[in-house]
C-alpha atoms as a PDB file:
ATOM      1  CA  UNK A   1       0.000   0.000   0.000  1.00  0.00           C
ATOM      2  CA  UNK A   2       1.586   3.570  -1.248  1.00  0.00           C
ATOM      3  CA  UNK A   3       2.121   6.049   1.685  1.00  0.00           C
ATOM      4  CA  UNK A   4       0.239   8.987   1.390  1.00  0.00           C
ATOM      5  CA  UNK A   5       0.450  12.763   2.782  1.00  0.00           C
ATOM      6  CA  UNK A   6      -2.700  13.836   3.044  1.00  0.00           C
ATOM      7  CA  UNK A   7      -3.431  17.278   1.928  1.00  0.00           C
ATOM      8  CA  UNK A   8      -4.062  20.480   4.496  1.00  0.00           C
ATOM      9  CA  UNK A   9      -7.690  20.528   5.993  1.00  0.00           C
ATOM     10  CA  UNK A  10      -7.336  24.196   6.036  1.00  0.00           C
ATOM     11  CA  UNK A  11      -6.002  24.604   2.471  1.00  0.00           C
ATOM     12  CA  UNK A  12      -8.531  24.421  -0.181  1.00  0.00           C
ATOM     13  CA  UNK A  13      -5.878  23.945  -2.786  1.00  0.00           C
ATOM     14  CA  UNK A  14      -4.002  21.239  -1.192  1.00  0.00           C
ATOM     15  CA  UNK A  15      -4.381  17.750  -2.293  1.00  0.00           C
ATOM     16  CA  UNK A  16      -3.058  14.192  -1.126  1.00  0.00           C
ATOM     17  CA  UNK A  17      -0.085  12.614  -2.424  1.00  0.00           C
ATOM     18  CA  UNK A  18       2.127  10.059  -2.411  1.00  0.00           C
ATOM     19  CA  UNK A  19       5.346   9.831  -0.964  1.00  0.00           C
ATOM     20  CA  UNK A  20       6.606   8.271  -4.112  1.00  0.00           C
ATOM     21  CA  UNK A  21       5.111  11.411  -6.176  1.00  0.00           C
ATOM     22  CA  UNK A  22       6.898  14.130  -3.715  1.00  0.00           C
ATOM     23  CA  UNK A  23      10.078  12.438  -3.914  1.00  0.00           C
ATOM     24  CA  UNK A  24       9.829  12.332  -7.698  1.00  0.00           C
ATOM     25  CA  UNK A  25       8.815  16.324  -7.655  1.00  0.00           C
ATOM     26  CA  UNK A  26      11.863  16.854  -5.391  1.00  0.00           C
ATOM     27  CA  UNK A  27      13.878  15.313  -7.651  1.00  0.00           C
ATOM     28  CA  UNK A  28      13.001  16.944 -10.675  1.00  0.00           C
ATOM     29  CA  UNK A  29      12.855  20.417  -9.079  1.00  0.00           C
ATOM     30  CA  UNK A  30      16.740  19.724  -8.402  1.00  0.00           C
ATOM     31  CA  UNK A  31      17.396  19.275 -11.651  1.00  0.00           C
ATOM     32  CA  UNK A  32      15.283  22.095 -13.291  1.00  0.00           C
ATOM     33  CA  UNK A  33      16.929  24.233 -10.499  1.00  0.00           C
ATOM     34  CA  UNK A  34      20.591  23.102 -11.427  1.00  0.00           C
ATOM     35  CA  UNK A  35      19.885  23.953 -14.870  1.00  0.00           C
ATOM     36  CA  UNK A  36      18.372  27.213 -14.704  1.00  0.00           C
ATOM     37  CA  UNK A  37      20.871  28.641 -12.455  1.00  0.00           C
ATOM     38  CA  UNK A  38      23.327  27.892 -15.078  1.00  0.00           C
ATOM     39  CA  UNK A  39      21.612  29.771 -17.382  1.00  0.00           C
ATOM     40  CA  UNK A  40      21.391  26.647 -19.839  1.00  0.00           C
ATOM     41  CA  UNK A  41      18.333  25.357 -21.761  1.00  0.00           C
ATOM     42  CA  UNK A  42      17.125  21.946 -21.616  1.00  0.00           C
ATOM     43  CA  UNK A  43      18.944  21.578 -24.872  1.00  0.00           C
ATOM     44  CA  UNK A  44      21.694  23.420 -23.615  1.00  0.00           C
ATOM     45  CA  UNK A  45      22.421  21.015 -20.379  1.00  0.00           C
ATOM     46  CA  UNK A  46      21.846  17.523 -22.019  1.00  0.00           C
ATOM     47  CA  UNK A  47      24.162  18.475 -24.764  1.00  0.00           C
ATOM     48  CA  UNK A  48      27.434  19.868 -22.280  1.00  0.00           C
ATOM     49  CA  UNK A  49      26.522  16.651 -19.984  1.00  0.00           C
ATOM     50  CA  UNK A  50      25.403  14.265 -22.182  1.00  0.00           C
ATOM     51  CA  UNK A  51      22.054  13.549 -21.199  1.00  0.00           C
ATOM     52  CA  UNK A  52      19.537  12.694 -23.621  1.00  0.00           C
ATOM     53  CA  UNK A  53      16.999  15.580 -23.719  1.00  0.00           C
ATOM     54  CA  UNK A  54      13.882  13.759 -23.707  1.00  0.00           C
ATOM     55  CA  UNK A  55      15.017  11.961 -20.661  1.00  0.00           C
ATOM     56  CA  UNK A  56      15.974  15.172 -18.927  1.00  0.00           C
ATOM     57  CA  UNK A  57      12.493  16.802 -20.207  1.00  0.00           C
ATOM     58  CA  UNK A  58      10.825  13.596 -18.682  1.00  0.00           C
ATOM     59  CA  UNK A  59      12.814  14.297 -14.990  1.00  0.00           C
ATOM     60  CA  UNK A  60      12.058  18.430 -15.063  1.00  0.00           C
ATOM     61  CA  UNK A  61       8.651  17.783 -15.758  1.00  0.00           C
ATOM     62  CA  UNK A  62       8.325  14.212 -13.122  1.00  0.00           C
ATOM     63  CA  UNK A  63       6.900  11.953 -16.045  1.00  0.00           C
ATOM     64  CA  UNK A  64       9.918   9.757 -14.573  1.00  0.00           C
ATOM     65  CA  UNK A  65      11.902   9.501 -11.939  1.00  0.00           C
ATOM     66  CA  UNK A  66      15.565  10.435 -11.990  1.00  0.00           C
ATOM     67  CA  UNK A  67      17.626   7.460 -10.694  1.00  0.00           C
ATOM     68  CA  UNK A  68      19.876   8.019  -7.553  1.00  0.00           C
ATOM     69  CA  UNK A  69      23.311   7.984  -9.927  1.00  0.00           C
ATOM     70  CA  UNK A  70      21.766  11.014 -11.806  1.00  0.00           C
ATOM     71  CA  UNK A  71      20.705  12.981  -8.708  1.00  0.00           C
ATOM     72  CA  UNK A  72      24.531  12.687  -7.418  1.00  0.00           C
ATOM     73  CA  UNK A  73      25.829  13.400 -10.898  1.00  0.00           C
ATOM     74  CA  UNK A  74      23.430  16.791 -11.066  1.00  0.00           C
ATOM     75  CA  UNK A  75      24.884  17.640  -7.732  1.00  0.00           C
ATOM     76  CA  UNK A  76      28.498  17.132  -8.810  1.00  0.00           C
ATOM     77  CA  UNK A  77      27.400  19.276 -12.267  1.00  0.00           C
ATOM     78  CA  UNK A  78      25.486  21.715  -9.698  1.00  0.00           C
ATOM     79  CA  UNK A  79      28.812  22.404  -7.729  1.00  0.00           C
ATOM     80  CA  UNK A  80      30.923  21.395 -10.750  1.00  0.00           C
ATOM     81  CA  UNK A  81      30.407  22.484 -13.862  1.00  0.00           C
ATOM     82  CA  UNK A  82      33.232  23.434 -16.133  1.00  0.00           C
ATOM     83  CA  UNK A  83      34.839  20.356 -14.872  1.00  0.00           C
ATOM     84  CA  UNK A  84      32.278  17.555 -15.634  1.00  0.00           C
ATOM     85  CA  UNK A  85      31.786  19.216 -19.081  1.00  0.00           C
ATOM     86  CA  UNK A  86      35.564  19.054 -19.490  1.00  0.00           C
ATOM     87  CA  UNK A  87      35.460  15.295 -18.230  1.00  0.00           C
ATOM     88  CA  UNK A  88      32.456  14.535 -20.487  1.00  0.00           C
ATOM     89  CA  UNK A  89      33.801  16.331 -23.522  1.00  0.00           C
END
């Protein structure tokens, strides 16, 4: 059986969800927010770190759920970037 959050009694816009569908929201909001505050498109930030960019368009927008090894390579890309695109190049 899924865990679920139920939503605020005293927020009409609140709504349940699952864990599994907050974690996947968290996840993608990391990405989105790694990539926007390089300043790089979508098309931009799978091309420099080779991601395909349907995949990372299915992540930003939680159709899928990033896999652990790509949170922790965002992260490195967040705090790294000129060196993983050197690496990657």
């Amino acid at each position: 059986m899924p865990i679920v959050i139920p939503a605020d009694p005293n927020d009409n816009e609140d709504f349940d969800v699952s864990a599994e569908a907050l974690d996947r929201a968290q996840r993608s909001r990391l990405i989105r927010r790694t990539r926007t505050a390089l300043g790089l498109s979508q098309t931009e930030f799978a091309s420099r770190f080779r991601v395909p960019v349907g995949t990372l368009r299915d992540w930003e927008q939680a159709r899928a759920t990033p896999p652990d090894f790509a949170i922790a390579y965002v992260r490195v890309i967040g705090e790294h970037p000129d060196l993983v695109a050197k690496v990657v190049a």
